[in-house]
PDB file of N, CA and C in Angstrom:
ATOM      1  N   UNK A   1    -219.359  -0.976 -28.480  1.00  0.00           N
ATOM      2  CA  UNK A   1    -218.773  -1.921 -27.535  1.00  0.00           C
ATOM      3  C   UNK A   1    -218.567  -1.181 -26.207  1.00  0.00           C
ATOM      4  N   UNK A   2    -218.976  -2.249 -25.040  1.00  0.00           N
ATOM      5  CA  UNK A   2    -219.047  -1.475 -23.886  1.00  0.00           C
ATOM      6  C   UNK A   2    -216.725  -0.754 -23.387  1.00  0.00           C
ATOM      7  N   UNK A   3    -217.162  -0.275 -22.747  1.00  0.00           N
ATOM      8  CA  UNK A   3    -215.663  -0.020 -22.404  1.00  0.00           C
ATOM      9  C   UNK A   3    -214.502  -1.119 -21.426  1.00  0.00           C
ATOM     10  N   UNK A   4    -215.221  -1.842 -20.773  1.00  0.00           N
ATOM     11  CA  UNK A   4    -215.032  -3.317 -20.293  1.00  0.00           C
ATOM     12  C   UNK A   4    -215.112  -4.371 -21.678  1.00  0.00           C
ATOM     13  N   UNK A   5    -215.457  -4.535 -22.447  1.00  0.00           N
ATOM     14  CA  UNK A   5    -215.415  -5.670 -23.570  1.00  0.00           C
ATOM     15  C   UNK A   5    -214.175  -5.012 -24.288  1.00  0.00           C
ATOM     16  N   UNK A   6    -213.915  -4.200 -24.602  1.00  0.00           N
ATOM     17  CA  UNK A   6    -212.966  -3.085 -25.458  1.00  0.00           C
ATOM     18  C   UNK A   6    -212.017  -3.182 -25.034  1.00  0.00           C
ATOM     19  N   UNK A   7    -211.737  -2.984 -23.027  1.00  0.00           N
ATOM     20  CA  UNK A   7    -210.281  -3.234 -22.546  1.00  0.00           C
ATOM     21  C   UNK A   7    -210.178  -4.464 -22.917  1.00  0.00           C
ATOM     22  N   UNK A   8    -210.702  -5.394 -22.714  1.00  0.00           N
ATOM     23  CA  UNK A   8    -210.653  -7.003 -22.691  1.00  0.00           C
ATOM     24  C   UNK A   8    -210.166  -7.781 -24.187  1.00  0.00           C
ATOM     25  N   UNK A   9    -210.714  -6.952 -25.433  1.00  0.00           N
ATOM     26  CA  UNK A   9    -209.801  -7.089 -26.065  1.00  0.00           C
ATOM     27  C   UNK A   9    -208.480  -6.900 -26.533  1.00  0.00           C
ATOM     28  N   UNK A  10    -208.612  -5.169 -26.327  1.00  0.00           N
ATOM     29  CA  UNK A  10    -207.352  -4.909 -26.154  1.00  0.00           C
ATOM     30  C   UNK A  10    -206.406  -5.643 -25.861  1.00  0.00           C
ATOM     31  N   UNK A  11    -206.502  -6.177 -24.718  1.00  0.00           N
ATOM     32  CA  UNK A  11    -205.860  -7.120 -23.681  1.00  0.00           C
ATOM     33  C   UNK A  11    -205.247  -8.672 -24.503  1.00  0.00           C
ATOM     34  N   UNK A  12    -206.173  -8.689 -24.655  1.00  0.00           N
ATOM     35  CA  UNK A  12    -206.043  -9.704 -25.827  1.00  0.00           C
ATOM     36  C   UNK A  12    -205.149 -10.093 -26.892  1.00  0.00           C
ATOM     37  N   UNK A  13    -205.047  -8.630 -27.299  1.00  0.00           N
ATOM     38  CA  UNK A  13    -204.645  -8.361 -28.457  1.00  0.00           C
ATOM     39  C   UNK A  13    -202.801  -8.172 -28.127  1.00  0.00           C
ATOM     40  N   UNK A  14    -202.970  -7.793 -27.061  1.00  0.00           N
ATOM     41  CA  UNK A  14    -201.407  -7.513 -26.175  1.00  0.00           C
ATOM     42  C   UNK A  14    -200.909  -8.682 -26.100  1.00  0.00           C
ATOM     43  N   UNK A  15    -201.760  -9.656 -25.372  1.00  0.00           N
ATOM     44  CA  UNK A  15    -201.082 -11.019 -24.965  1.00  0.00           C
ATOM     45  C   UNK A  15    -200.579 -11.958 -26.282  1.00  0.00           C
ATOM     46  N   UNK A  16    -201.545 -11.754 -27.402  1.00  0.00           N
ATOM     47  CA  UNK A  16    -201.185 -12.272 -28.360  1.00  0.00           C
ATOM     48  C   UNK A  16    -199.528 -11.632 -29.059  1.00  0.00           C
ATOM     49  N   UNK A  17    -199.519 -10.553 -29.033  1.00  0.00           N
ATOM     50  CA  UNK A  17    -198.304  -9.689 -29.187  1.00  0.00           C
ATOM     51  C   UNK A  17    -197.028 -10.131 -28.545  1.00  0.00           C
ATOM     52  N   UNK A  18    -197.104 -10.395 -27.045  1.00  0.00           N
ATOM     53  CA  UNK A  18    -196.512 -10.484 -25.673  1.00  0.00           C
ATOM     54  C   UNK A  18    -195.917 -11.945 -26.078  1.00  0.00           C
ATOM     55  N   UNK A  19    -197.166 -12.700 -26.521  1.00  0.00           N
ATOM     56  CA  UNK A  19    -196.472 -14.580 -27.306  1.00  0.00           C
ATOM     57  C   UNK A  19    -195.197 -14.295 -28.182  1.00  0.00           C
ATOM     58  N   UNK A  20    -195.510 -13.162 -29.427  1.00  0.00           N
ATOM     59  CA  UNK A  20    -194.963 -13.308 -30.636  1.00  0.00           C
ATOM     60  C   UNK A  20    -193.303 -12.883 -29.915  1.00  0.00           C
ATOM     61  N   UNK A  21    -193.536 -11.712 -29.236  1.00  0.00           N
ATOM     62  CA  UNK A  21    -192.170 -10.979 -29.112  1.00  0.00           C
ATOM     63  C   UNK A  21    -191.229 -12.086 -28.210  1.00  0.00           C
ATOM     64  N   UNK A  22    -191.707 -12.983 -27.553  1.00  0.00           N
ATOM     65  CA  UNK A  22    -190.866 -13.581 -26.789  1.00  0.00           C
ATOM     66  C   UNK A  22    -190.604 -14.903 -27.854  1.00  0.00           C
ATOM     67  N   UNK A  23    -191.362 -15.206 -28.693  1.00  0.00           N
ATOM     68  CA  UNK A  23    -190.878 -16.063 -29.516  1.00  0.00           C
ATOM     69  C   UNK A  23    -189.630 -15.374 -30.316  1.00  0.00           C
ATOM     70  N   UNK A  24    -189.696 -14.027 -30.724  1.00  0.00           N
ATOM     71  CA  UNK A  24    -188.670 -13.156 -31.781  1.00  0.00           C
ATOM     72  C   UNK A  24    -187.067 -13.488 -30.577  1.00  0.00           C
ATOM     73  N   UNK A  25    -187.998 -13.275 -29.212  1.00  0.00           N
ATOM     74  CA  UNK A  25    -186.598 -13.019 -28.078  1.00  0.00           C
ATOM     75  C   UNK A  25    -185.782 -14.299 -28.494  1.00  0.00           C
ATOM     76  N   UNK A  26    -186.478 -15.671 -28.298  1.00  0.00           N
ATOM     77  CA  UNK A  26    -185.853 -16.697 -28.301  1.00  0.00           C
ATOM     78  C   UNK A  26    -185.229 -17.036 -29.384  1.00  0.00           C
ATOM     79  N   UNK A  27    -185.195 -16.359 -30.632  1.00  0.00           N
ATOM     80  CA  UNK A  27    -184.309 -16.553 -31.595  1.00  0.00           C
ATOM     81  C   UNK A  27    -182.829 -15.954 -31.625  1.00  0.00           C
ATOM     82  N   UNK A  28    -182.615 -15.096 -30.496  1.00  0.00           N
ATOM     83  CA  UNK A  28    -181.619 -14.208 -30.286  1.00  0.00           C
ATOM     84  C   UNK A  28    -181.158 -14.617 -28.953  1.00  0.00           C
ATOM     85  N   UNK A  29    -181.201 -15.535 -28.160  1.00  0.00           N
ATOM     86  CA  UNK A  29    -180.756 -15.382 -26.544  1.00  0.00           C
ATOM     87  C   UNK A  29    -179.688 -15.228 -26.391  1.00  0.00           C
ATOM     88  N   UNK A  30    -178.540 -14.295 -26.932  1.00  0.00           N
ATOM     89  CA  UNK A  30    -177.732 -14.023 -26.465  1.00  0.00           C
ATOM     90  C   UNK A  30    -177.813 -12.180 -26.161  1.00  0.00           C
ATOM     91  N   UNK A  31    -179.053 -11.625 -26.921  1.00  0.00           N
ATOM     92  CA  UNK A  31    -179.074 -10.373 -27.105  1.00  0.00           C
ATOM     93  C   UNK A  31    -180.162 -10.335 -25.522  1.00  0.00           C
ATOM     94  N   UNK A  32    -181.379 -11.157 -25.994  1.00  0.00           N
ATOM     95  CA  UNK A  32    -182.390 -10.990 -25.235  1.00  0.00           C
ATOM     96  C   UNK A  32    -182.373 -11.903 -23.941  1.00  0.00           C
ATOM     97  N   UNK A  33    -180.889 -12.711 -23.481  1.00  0.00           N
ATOM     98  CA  UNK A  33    -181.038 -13.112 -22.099  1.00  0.00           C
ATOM     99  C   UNK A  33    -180.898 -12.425 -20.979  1.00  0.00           C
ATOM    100  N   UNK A  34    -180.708 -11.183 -20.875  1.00  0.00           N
ATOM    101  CA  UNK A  34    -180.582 -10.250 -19.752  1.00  0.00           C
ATOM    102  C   UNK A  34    -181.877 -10.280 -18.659  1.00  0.00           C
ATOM    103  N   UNK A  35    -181.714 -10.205 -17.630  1.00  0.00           N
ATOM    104  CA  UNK A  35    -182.629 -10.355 -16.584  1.00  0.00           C
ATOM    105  C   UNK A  35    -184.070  -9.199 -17.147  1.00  0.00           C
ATOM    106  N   UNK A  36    -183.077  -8.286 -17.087  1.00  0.00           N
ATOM    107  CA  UNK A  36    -184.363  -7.387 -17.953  1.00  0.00           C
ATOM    108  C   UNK A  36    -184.973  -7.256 -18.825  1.00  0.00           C
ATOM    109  N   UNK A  37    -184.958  -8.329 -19.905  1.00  0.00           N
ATOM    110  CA  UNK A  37    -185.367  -8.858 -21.208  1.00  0.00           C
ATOM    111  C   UNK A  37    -186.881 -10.115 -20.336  1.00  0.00           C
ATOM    112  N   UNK A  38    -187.871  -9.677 -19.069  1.00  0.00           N
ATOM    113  CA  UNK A  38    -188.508 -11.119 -18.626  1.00  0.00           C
ATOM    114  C   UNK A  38    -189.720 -10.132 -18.713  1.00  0.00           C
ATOM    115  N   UNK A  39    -190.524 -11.454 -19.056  1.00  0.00           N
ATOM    116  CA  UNK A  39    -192.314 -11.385 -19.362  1.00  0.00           C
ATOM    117  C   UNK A  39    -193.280 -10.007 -18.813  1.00  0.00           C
ATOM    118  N   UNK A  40    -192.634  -9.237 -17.731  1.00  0.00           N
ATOM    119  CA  UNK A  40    -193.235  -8.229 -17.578  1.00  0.00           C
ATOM    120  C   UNK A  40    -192.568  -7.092 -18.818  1.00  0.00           C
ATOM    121  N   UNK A  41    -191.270  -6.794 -18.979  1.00  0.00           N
ATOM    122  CA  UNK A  41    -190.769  -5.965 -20.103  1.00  0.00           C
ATOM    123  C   UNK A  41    -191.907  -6.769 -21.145  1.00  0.00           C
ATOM    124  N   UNK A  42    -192.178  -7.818 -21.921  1.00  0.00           N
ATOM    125  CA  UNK A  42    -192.847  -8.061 -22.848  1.00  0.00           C
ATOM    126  C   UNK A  42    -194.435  -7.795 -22.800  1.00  0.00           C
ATOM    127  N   UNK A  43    -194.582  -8.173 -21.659  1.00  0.00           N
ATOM    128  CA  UNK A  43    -195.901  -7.386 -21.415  1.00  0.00           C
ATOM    129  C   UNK A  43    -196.769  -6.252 -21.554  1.00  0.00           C
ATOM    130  N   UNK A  44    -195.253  -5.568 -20.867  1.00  0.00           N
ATOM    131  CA  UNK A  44    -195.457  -3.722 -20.928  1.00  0.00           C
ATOM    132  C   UNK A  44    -195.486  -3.306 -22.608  1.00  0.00           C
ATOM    133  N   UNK A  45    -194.478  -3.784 -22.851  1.00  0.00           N
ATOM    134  CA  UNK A  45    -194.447  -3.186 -24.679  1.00  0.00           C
ATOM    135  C   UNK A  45    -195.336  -3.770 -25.452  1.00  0.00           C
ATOM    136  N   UNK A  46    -195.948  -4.835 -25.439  1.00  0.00           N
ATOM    137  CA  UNK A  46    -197.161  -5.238 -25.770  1.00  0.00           C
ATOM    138  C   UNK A  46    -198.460  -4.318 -25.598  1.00  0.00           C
ATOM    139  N   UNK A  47    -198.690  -4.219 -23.977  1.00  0.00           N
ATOM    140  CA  UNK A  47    -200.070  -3.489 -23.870  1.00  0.00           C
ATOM    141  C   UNK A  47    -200.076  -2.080 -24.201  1.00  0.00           C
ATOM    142  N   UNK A  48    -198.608  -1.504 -23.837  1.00  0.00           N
ATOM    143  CA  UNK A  48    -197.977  -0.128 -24.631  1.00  0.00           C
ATOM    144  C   UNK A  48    -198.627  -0.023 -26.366  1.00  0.00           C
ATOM    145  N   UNK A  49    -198.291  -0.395 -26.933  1.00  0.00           N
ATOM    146  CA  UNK A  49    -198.809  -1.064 -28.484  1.00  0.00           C
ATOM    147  C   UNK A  49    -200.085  -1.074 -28.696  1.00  0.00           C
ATOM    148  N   UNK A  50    -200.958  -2.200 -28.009  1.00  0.00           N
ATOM    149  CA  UNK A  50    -202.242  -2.142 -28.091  1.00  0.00           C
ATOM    150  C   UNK A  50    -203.152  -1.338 -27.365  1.00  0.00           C
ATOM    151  N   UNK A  51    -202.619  -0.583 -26.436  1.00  0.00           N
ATOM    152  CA  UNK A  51    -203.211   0.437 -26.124  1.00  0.00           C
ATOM    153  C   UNK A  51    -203.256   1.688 -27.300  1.00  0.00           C
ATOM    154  N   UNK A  52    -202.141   2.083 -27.804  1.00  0.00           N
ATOM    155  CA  UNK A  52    -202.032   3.462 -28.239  1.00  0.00           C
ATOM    156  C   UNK A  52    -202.408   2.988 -29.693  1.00  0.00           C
ATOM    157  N   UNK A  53    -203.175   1.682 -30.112  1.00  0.00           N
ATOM    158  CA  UNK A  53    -203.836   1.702 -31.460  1.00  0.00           C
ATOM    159  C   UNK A  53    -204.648   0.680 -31.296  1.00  0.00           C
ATOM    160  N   UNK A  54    -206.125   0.841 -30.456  1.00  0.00           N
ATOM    161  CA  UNK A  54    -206.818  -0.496 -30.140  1.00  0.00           C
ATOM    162  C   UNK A  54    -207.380  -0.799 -31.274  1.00  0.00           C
ATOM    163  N   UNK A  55    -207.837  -0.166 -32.480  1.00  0.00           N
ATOM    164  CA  UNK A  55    -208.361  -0.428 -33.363  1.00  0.00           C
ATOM    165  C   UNK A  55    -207.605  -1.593 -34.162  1.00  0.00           C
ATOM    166  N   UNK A  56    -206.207  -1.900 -33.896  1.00  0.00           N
ATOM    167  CA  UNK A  56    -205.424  -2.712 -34.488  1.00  0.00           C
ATOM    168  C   UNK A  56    -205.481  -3.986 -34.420  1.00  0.00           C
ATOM    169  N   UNK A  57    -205.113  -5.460 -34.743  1.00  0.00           N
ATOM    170  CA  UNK A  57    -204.827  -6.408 -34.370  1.00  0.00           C
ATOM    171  C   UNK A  57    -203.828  -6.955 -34.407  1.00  0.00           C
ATOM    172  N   UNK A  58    -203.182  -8.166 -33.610  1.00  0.00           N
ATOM    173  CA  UNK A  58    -201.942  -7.959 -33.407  1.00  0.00           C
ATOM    174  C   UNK A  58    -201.467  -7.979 -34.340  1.00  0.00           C
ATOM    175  N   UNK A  59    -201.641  -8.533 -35.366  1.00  0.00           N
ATOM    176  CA  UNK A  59    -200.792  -8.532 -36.907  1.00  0.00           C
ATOM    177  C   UNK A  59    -200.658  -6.955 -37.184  1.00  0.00           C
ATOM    178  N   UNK A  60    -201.850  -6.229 -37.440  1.00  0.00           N
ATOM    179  CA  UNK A  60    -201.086  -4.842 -37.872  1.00  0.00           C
ATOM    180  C   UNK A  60    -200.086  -4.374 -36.765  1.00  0.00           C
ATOM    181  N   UNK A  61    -200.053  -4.915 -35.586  1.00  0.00           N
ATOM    182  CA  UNK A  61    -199.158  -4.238 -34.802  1.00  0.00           C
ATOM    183  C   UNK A  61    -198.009  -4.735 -34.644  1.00  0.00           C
ATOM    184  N   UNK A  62    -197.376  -5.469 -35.785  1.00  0.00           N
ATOM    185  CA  UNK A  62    -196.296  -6.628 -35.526  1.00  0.00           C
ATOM    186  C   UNK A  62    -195.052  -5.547 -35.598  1.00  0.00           C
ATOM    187  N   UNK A  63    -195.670  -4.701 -36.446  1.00  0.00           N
ATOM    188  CA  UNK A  63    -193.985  -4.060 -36.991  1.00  0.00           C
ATOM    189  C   UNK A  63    -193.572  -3.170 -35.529  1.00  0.00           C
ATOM    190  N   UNK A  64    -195.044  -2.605 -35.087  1.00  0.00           N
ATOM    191  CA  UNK A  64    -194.508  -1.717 -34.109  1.00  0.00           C
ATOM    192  C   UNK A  64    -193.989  -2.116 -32.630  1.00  0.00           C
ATOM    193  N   UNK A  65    -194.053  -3.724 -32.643  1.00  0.00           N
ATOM    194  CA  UNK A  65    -193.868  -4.270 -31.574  1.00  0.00           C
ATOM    195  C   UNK A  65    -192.290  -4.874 -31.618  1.00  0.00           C
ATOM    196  N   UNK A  66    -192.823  -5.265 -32.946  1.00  0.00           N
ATOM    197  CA  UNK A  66    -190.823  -5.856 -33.466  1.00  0.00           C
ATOM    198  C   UNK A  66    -189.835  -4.582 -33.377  1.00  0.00           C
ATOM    199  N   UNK A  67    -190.010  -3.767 -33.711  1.00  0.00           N
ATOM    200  CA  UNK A  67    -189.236  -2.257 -33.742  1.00  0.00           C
ATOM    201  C   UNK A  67    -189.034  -1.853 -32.190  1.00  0.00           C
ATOM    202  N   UNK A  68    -190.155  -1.852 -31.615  1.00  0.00           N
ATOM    203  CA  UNK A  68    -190.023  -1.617 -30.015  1.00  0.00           C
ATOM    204  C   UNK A  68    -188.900  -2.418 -29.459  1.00  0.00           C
ATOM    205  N   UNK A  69    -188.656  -4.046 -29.802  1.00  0.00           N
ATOM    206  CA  UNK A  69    -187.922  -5.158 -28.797  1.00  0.00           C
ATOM    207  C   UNK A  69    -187.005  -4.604 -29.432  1.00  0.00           C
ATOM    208  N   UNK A  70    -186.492  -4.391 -30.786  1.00  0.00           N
ATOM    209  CA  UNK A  70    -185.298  -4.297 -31.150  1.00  0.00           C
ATOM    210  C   UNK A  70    -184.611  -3.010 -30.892  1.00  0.00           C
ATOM    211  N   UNK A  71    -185.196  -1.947 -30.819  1.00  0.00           N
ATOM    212  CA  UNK A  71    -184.868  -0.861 -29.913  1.00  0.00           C
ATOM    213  C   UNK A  71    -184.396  -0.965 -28.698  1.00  0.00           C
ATOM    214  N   UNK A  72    -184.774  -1.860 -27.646  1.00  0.00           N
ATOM    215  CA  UNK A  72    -184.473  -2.187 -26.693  1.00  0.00           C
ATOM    216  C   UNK A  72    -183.477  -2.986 -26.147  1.00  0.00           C
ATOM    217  N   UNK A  73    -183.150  -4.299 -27.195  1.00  0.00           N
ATOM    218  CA  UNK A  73    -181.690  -4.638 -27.793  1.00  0.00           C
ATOM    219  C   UNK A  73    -180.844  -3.593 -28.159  1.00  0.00           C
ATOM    220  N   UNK A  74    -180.749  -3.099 -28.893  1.00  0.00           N
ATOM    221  CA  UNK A  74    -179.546  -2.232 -28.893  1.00  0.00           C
ATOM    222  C   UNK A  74    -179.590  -1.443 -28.173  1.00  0.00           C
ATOM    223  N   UNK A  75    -180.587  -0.653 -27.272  1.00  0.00           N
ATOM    224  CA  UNK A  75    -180.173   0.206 -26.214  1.00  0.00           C
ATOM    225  C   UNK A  75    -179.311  -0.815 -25.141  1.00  0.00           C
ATOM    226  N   UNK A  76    -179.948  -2.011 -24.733  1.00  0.00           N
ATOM    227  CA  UNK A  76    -179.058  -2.642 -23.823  1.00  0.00           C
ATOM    228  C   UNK A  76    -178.012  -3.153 -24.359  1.00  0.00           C
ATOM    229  N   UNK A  77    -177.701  -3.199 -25.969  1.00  0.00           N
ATOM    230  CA  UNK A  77    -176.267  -4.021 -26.456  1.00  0.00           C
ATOM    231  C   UNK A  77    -175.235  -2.528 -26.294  1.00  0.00           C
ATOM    232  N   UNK A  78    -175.820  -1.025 -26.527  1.00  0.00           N
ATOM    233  CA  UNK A  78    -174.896   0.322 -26.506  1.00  0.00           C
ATOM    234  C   UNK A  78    -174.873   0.367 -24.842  1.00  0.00           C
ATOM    235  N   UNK A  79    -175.603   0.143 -24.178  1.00  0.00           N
ATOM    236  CA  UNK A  79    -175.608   0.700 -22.802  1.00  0.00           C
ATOM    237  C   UNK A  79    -174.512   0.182 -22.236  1.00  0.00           C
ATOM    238  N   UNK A  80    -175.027  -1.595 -22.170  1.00  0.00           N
ATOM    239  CA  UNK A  80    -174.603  -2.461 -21.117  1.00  0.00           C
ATOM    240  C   UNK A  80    -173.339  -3.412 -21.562  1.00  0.00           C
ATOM    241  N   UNK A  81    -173.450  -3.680 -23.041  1.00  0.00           N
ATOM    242  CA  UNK A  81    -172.103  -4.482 -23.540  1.00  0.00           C
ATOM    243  C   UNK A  81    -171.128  -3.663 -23.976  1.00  0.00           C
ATOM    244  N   UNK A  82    -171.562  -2.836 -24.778  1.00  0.00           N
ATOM    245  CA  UNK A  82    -170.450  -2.173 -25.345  1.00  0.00           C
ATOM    246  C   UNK A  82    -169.496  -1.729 -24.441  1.00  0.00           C
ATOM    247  N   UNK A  83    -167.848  -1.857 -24.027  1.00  0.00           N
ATOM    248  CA  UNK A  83    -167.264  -1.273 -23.571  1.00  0.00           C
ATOM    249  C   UNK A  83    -166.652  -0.163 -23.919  1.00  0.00           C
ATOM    250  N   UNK A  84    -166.276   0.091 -24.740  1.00  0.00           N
ATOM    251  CA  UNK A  84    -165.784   1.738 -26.084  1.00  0.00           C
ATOM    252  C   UNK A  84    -166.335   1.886 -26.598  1.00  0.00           C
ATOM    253  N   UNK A  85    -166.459   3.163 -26.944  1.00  0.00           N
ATOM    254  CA  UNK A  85    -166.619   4.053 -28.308  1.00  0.00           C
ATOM    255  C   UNK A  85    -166.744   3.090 -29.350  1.00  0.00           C
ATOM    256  N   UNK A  86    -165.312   2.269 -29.528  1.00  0.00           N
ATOM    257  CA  UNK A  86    -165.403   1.685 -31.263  1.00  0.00           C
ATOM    258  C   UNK A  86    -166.347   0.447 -31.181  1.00  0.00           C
ATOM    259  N   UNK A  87    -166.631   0.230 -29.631  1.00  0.00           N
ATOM    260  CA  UNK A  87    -168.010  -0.794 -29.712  1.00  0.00           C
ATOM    261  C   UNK A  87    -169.072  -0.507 -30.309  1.00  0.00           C
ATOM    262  N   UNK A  88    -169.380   0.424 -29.179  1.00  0.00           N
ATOM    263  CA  UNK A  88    -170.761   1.125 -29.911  1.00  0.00           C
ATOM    264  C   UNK A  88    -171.001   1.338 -31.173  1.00  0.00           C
ATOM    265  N   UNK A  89    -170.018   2.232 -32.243  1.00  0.00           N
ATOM    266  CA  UNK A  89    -169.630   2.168 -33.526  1.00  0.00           C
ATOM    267  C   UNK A  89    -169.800   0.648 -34.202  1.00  0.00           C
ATOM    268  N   UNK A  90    -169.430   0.110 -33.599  1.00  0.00           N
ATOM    269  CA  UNK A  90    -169.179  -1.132 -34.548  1.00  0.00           C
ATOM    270  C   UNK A  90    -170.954  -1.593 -34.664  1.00  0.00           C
ATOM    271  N   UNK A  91    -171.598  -1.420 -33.363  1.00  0.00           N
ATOM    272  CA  UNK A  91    -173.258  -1.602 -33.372  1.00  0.00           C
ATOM    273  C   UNK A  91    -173.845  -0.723 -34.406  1.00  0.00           C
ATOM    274  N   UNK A  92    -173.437   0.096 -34.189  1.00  0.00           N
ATOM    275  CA  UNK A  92    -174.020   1.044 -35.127  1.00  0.00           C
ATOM    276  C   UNK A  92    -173.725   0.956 -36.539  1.00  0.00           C
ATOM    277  N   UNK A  93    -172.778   0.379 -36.748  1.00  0.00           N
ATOM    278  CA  UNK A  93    -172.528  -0.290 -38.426  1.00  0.00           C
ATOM    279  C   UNK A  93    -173.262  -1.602 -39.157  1.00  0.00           C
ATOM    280  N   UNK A  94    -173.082  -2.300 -37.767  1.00  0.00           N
ATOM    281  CA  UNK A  94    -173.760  -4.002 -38.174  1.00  0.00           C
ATOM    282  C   UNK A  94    -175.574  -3.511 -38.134  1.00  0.00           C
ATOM    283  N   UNK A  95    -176.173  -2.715 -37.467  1.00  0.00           N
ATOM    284  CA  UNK A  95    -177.749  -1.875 -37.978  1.00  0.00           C
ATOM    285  C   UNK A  95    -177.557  -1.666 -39.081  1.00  0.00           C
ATOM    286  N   UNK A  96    -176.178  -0.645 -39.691  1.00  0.00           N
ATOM    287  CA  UNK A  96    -176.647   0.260 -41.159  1.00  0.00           C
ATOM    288  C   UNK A  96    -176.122  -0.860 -41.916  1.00  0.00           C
ATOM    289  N   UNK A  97    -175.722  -2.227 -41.782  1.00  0.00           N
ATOM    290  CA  UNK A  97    -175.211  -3.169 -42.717  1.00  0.00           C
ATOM    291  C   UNK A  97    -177.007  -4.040 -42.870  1.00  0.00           C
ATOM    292  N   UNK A  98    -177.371  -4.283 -41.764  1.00  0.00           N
ATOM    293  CA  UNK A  98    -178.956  -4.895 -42.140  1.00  0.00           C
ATOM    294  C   UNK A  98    -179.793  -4.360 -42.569  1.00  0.00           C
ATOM    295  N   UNK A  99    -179.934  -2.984 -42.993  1.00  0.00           N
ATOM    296  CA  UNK A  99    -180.620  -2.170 -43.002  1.00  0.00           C
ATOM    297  C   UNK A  99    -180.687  -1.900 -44.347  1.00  0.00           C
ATOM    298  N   UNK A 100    -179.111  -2.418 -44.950  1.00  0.00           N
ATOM    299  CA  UNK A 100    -179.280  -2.044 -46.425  1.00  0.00           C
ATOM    300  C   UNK A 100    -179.192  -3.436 -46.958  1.00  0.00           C
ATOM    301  N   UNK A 101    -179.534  -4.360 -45.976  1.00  0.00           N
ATOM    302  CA  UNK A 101    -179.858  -5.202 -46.707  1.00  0.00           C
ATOM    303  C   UNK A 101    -179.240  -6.901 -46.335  1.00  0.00           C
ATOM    304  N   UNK A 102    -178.267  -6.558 -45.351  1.00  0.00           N
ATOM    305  CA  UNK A 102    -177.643  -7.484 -44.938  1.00  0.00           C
ATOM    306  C   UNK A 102    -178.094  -8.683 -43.749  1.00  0.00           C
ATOM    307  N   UNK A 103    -177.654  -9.332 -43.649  1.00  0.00           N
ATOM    308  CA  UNK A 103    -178.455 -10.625 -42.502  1.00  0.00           C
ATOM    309  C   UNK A 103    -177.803 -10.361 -41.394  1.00  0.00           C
ATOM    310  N   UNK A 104    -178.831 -10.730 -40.324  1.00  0.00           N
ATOM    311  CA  UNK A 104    -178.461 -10.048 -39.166  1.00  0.00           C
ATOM    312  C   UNK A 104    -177.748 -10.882 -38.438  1.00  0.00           C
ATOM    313  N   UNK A 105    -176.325 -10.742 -37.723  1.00  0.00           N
ATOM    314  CA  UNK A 105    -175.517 -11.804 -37.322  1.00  0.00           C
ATOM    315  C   UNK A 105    -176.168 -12.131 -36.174  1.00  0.00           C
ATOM    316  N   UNK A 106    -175.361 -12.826 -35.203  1.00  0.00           N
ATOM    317  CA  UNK A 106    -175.651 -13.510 -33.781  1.00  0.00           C
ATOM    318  C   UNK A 106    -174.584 -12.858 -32.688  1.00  0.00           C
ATOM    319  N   UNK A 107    -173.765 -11.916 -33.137  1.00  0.00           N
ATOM    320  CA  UNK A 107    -173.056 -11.478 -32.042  1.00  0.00           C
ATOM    321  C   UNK A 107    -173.354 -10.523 -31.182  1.00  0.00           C
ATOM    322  N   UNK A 108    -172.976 -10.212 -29.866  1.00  0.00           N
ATOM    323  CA  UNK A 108    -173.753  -8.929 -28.894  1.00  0.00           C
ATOM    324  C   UNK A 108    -172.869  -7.916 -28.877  1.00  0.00           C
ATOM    325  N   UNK A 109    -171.910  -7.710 -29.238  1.00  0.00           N
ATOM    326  CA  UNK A 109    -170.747  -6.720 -28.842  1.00  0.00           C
ATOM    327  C   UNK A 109    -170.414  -6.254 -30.446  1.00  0.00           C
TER     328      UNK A 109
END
């Protein structure tokens, strides 16, 4: 495949990604309404993704794209909401509570 048909899928393969994650956003808009949560951030972590594994399609790349947004949620729920220490903590508990198994609430703080 020429190297122009190759980006072009790639590309492709991002935008399809770029759909899913903003659909994941809209199940959460209280985490993911921040100004900095808009279509270029989804973009970037998308083509980020399908760049560094073009061989992929977006399905194999779901986990690494879902892991990316949600990384990015809690950096902005520790950064920007949390006001204390026992905030942050408390984020950091409601992760190790889903993690072992628990459902993930709807609150940002």
């Amino acid at each position: 495949m020429d190297p122009a048909t190759e980006s072009g899928r790639i590309c492709a393969v991002a935008g399809q990604s770029q759909r899913e994650m903003r659909e994941w956003a809209k199940a959460y808009p209280r985490l993911f309404s921040a100004k900095q949560f808009d279509p270029a951030l989804f973009s970037t972590l998308a083509l980020a993704t399908a760049f560094s594994g073009p061989w992929l399609d977006s399905a194999q790349q779901r986990m690494a794209n879902r892991t990316t947004l949600w990384c990015f949620g809690l950096d902005w729920l520790v950064d920007y909401v949390a006001t204390s220490r026992a905030g942050a903590a408390a984020i950091a508990e409601r992760c190790l509570a889903v993690a072992h198994g628990a459902a993930p609430g709807t609150a940002t703080t």
